[in-house]
N, C-alpha and C. Protein backbone atom coordinates (compact mmCIF):
# COMPACT_ATOMS: atom_id res chain seq x y z
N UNK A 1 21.95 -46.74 11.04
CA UNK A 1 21.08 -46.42 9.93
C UNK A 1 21.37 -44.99 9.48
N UNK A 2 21.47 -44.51 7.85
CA UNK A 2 21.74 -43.57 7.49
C UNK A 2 20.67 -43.05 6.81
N UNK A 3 19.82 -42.15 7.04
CA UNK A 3 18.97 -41.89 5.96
C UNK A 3 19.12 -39.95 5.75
N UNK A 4 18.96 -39.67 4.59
CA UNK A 4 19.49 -38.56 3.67
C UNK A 4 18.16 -38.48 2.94
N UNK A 5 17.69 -36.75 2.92
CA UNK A 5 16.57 -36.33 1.82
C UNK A 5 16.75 -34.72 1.56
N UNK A 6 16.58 -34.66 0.07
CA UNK A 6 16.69 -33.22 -0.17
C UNK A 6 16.02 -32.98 -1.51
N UNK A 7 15.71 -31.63 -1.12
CA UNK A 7 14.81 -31.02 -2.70
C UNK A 7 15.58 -29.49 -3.27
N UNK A 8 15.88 -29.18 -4.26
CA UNK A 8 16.50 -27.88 -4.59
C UNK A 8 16.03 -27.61 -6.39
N UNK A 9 16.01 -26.44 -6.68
CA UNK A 9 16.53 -25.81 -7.72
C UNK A 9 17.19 -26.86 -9.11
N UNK A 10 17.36 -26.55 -9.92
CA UNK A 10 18.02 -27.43 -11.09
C UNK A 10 18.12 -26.23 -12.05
N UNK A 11 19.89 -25.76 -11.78
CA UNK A 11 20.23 -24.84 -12.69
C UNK A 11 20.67 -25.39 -14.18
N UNK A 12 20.57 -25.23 -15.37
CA UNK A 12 20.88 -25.90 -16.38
C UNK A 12 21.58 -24.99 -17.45
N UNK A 13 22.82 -25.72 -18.22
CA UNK A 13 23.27 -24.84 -19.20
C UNK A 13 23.51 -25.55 -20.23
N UNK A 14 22.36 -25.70 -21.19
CA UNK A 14 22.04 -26.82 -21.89
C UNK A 14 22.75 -26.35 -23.38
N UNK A 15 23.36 -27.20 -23.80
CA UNK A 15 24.33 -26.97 -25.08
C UNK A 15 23.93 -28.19 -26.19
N UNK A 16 23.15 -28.10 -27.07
CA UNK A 16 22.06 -29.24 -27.80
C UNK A 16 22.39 -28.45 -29.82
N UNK A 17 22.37 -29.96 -30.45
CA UNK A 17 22.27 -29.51 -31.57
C UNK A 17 20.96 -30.31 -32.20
N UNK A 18 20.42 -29.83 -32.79
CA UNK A 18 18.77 -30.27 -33.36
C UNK A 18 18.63 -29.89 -35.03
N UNK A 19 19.04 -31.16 -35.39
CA UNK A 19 18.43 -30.87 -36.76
C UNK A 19 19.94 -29.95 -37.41
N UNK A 20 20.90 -29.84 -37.03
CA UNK A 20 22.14 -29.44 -37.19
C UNK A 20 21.68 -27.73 -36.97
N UNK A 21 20.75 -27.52 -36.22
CA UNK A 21 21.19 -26.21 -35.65
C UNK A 21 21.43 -26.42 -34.23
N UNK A 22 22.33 -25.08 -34.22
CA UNK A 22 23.27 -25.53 -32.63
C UNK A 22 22.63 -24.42 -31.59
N UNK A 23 22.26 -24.92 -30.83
CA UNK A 23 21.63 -23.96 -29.23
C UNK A 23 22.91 -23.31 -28.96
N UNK A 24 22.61 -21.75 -28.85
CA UNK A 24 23.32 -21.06 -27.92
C UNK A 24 23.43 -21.63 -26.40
N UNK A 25 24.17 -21.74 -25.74
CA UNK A 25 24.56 -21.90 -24.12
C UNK A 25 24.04 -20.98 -23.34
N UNK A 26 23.11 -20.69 -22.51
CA UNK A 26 23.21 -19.92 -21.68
C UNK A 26 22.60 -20.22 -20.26
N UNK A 27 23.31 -20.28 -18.70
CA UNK A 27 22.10 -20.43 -17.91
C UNK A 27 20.89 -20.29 -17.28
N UNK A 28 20.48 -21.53 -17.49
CA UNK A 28 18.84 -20.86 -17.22
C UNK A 28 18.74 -21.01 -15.78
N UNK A 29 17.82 -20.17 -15.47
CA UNK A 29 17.72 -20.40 -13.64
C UNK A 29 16.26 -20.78 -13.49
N UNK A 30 15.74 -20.89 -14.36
CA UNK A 30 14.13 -21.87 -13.82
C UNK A 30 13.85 -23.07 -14.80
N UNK A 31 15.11 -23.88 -14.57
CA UNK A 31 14.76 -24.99 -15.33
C UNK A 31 13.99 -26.25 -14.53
N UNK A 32 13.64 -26.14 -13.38
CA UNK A 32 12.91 -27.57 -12.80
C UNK A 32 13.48 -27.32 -11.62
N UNK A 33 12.94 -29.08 -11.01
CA UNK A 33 13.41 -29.29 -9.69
C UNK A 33 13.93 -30.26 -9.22
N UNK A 34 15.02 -30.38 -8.24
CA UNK A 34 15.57 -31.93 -8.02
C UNK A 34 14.84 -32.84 -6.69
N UNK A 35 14.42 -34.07 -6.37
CA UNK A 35 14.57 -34.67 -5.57
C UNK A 35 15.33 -35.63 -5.46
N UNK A 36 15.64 -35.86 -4.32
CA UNK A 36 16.43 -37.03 -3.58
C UNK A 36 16.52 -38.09 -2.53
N UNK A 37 16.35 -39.26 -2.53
CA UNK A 37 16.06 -40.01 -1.48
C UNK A 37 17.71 -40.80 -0.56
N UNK A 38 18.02 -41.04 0.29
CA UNK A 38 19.13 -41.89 0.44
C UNK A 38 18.82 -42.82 1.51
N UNK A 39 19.15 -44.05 1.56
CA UNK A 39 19.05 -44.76 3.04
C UNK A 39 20.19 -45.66 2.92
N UNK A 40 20.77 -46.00 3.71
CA UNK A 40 21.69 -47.05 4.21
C UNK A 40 22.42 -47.66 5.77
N UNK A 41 23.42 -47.60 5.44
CA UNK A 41 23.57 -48.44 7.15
C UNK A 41 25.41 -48.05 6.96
N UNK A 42 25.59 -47.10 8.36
CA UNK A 42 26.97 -47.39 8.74
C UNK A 42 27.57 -47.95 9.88
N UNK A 43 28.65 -48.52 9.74
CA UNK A 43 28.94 -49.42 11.16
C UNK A 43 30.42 -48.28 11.78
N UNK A 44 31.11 -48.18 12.62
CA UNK A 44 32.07 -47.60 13.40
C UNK A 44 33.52 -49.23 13.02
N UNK A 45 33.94 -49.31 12.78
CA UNK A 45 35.40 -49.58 12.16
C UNK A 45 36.40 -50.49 13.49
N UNK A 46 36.63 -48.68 13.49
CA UNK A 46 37.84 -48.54 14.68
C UNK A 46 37.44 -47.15 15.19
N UNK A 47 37.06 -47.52 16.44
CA UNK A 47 36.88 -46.06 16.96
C UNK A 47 36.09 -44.66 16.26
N UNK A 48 37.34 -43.69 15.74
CA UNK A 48 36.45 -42.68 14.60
C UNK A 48 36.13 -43.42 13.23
N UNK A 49 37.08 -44.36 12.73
CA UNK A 49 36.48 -44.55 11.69
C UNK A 49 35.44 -45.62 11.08
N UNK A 50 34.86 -45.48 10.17
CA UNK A 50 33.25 -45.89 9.84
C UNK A 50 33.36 -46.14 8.59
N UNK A 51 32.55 -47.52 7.89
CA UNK A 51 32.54 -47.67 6.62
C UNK A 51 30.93 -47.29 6.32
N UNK A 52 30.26 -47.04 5.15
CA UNK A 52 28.99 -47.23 5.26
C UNK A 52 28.53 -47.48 3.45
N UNK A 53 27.24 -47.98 3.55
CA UNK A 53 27.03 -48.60 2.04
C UNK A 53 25.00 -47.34 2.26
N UNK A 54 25.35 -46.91 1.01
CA UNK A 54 24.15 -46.10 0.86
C UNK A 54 23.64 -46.02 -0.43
N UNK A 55 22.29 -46.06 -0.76
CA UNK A 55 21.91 -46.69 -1.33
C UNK A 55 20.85 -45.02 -2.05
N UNK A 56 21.02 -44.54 -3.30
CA UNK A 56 20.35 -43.17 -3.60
C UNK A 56 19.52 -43.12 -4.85
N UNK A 57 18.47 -42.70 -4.62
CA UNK A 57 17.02 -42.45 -5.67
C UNK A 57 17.26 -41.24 -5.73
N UNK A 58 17.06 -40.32 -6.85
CA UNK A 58 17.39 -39.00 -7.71
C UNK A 58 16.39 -38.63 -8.81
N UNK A 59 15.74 -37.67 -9.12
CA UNK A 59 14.62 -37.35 -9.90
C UNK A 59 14.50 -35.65 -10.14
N UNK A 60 15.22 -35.69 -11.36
CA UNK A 60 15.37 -34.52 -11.55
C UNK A 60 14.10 -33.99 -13.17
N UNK A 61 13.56 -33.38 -12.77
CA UNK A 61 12.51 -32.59 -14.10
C UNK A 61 12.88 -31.16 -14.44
N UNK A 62 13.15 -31.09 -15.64
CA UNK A 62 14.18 -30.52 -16.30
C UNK A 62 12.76 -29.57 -17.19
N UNK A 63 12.42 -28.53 -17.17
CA UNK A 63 11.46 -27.46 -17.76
C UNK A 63 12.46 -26.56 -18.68
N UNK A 64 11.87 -26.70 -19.79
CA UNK A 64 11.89 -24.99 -20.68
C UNK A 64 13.26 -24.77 -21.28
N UNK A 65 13.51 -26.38 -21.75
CA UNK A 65 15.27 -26.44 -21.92
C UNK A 65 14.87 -26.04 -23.37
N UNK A 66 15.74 -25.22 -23.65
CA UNK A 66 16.04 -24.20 -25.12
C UNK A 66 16.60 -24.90 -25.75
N UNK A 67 15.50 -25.44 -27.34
CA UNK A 67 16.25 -25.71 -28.14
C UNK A 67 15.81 -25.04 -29.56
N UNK A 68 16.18 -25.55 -30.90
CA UNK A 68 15.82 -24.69 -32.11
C UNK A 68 14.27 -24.50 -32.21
N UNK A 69 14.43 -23.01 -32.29
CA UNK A 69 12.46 -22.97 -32.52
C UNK A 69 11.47 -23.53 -31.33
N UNK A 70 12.09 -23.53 -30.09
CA UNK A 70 11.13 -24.04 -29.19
C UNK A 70 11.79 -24.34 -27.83
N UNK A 71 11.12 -25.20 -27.09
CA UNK A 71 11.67 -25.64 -25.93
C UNK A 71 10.98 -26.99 -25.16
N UNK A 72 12.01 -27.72 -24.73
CA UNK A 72 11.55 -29.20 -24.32
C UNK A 72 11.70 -29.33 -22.54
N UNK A 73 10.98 -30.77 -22.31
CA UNK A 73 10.66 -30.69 -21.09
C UNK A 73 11.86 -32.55 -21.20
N UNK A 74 12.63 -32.79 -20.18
CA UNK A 74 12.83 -34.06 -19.71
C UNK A 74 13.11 -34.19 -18.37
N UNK A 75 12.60 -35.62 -17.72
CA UNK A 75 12.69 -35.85 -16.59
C UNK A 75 13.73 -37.24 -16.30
N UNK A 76 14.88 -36.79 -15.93
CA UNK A 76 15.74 -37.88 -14.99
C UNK A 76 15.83 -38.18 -14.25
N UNK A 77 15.94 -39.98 -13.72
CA UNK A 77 15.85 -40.63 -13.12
C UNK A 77 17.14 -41.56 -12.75
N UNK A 78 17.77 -41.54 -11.62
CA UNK A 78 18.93 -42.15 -11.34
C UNK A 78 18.71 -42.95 -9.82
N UNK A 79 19.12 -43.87 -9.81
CA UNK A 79 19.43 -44.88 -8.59
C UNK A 79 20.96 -44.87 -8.54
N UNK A 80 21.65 -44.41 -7.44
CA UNK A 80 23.40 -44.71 -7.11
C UNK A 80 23.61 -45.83 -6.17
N UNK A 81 24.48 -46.57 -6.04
CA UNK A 81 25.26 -47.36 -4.74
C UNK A 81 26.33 -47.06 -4.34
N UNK A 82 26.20 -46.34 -3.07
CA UNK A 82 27.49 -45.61 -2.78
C UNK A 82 28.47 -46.53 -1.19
N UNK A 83 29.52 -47.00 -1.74
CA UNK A 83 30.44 -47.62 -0.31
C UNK A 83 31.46 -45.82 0.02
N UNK A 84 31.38 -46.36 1.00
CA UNK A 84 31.88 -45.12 1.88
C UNK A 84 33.07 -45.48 2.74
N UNK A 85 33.95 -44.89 2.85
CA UNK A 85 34.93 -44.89 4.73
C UNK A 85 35.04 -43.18 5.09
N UNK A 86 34.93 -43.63 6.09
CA UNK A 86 35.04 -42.20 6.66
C UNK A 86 35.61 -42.08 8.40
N UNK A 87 36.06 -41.11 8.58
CA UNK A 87 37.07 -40.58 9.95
C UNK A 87 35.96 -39.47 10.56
N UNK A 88 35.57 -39.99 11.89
CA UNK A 88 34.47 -39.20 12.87
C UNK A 88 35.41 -38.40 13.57
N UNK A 89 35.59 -36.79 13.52
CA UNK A 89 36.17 -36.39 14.46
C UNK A 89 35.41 -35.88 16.04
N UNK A 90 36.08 -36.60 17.08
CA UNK A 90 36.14 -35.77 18.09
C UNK A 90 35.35 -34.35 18.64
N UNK A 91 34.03 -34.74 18.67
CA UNK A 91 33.93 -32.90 19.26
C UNK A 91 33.56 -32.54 20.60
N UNK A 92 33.64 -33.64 21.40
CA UNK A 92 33.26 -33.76 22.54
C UNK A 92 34.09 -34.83 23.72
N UNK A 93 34.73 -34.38 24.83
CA UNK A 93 35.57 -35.34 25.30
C UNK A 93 34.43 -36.16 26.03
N UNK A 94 32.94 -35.72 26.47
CA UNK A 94 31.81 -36.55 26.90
C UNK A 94 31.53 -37.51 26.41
N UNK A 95 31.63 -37.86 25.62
CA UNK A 95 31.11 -39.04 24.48
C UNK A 95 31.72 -40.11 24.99
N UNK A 96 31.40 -41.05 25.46
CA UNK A 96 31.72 -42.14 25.48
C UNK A 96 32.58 -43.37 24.88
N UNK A 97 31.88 -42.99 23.20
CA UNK A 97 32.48 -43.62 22.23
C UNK A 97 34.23 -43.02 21.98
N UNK A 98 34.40 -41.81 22.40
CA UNK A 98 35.72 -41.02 21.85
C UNK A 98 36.91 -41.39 23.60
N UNK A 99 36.46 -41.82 24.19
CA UNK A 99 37.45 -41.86 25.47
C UNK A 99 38.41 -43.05 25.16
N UNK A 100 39.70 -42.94 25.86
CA UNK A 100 40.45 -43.32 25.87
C UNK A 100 41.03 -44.19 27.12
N UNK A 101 40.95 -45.51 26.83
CA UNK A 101 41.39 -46.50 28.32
C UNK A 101 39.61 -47.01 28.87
N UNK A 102 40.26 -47.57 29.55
CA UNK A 102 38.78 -47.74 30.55
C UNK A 102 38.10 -46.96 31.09
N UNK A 103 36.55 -47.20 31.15
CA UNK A 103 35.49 -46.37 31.85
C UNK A 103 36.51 -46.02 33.43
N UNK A 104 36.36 -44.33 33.50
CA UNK A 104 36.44 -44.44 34.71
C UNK A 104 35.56 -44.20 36.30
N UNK A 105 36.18 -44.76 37.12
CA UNK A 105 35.48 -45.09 38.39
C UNK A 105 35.21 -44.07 39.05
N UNK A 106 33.61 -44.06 39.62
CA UNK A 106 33.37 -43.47 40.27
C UNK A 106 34.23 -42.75 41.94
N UNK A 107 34.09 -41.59 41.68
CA UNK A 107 35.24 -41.48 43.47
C UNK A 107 33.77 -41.72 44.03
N UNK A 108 34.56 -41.43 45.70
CA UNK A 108 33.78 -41.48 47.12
C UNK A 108 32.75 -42.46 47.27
N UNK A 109 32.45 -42.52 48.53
CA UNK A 109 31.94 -43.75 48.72
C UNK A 109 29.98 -43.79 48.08
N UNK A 110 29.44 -44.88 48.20
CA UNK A 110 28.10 -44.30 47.70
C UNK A 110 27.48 -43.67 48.98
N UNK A 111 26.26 -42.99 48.68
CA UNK A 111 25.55 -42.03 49.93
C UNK A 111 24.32 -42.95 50.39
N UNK A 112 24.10 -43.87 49.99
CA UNK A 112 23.12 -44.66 50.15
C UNK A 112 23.11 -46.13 50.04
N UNK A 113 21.81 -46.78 50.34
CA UNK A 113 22.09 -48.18 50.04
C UNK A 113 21.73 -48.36 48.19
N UNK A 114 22.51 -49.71 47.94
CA UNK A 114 23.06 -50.00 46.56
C UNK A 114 21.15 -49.84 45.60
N UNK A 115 21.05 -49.60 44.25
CA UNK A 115 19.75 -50.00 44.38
C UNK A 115 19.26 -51.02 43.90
N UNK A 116 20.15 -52.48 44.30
CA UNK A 116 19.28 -53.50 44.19
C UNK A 116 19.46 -54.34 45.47
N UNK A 117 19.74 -53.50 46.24
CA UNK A 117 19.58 -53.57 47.62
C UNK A 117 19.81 -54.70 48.75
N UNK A 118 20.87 -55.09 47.86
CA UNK A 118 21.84 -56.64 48.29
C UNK A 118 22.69 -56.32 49.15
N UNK A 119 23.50 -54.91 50.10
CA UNK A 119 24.47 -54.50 50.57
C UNK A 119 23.60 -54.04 52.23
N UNK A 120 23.97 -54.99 52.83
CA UNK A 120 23.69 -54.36 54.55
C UNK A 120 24.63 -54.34 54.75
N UNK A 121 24.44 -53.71 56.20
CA UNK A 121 25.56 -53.32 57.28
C UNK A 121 26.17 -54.28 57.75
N UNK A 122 25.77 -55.91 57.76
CA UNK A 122 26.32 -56.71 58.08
C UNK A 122 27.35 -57.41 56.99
N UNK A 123 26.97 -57.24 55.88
CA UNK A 123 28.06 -58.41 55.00
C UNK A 123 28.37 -56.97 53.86
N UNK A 124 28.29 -55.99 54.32
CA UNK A 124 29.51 -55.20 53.64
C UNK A 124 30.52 -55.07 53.16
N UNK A 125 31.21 -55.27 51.96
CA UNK A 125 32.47 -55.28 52.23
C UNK A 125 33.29 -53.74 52.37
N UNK A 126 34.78 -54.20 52.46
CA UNK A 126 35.58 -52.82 52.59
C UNK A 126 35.23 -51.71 51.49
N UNK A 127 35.09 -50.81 52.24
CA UNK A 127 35.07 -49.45 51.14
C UNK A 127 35.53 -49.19 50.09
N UNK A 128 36.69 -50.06 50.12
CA UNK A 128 37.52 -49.65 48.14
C UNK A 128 37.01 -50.80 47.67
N UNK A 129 36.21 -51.90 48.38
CA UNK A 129 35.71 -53.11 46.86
C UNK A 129 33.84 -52.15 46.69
N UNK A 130 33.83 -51.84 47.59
CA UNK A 130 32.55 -51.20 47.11
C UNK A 130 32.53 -50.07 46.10
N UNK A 131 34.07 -49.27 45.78
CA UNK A 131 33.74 -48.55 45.30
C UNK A 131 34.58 -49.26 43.79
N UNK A 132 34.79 -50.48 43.66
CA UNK A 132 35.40 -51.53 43.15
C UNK A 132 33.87 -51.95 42.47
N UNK A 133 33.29 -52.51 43.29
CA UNK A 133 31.58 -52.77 42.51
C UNK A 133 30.93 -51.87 42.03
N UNK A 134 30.95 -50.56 43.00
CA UNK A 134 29.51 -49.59 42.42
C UNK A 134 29.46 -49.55 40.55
């Protein structure tokens, strides 16, 4: 499961003609604010790599956009569908998912009895299948 959320700023450099007069360009830095929603689902491939399908709600309100003789307010609204691949690198040789070959085996023998407690002293087997089972 992928889920993604963010809120920021909405810088704007709004270039509009109205009525055949033409807006100067300039950026504004308090034009509104953005939100954002994302959720989706990625699966693992091959190893590092991963496809994923995500799914994005967007809502941007747009304040004090300069136009002739005044200034307007609009609010946008966008839904995206986004397919993805992507390459997981490596940042840890612990990980489980990133090792290479088979799990490996525990050394030395165990220090105790097994804990589901099926292993006596009588029907033991040899030390390398036990350490073959543990």
């Amino acid at each position: 499961m992928v889920g993604k959320a963010g809120f920021g700023p909405v810088f704007l450099n709004a270039s509009n003609e109205l009525g055949g007069n033409k807006n100067t360009p300039k950026l504004e830095t308090n034009s509104g604010w953005n939100e954002d929603l994302g959720l989706g689902a990625r699966i693992t491939l091959v190893r590092h790599f991963y496809g994923e399908v995500v799914v994005k709600y967007d809502n941007a309100g747009l304040n004090n956009i300069v136009v002739h003789d005044g200034t307007a307010n609009q609010t946008i609204r966008t839904m995206s569908y986004n397919v993805g691949f992507g390459y997981t690198f490596s940042v840890t040789h612990q990980n489980p998912m990133f090792r290479k070959g088979p799990k490996p085996k525990p050394r030395g023998l165990p220090t105790g009895p097994e804990p589901r407690g099926d292993l006596d002293n009588k029907t033991a087997p040899p030390a390398d299948q036990v350490i073959e089972n543990y």
